[in-house]
Protein backbone atom coordinates (compact mmCIF):
# COMPACT_ATOMS: atom_id res chain seq x y z
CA UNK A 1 -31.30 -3.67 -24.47
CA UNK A 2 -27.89 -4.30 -26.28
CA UNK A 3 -27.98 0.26 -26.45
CA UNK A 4 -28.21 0.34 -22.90
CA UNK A 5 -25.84 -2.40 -21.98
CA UNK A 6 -23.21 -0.67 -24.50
CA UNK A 7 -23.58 2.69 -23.24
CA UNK A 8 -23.07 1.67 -19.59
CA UNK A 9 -19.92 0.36 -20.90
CA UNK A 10 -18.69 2.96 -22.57
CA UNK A 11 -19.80 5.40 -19.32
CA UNK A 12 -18.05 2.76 -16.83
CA UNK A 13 -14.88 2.61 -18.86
CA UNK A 14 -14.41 7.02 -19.38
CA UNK A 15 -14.87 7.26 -15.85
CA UNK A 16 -12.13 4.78 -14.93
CA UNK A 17 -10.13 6.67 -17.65
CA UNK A 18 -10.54 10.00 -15.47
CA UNK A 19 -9.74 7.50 -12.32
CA UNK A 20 -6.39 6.15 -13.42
CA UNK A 21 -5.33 9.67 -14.47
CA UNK A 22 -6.19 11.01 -11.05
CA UNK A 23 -4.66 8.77 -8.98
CA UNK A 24 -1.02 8.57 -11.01
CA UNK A 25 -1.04 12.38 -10.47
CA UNK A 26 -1.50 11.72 -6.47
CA UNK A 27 1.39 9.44 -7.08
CA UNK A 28 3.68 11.75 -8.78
CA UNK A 29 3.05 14.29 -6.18
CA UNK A 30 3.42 12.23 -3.58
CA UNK A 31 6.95 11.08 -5.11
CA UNK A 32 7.73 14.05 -5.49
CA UNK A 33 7.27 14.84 -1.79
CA UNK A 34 9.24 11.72 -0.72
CA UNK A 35 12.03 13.57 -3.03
CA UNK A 36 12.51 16.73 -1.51
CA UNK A 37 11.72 15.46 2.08
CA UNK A 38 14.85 12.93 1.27
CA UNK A 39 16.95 15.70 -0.17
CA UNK A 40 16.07 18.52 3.19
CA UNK A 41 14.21 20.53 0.64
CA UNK A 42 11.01 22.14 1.96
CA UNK A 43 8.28 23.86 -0.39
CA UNK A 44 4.56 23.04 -0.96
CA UNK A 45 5.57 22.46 -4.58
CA UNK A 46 3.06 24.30 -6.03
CA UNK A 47 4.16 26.19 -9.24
CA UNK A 48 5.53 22.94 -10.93
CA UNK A 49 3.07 20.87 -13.34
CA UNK A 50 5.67 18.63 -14.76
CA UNK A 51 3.52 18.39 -17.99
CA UNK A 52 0.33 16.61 -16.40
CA UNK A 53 -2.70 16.95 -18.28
CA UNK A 54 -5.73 18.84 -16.11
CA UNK A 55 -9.11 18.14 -16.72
């Protein structure tokens, strides 16, 4: 019983892992489009990775 309890842990807390990693990339993007829209810059931004990890 104690396997099974530990291994849903261990499951629960890798996929909130993946989670938090996924949503501060929708952040940065979305900064990102705050950015140019407040500087009059236009572009879809997509050729830029900024160094974030992919998975």
């Amino acid at each position: 019983m104690k396997l099974v309890i530990a291994t849903f842990l261990i499951a629960i807390s890798l996929n909130s892992c993946n989670t938090t990693i996924g949503l501060a990339r929708d952040m940065r993007q979305a900064g990102e489009g705050l950015e140019k829209a407040a500087q009059g810059k236009q572009g879809d931004g997509g050729g830029e990775d900024m160094g974030a990890p992919t998975y």
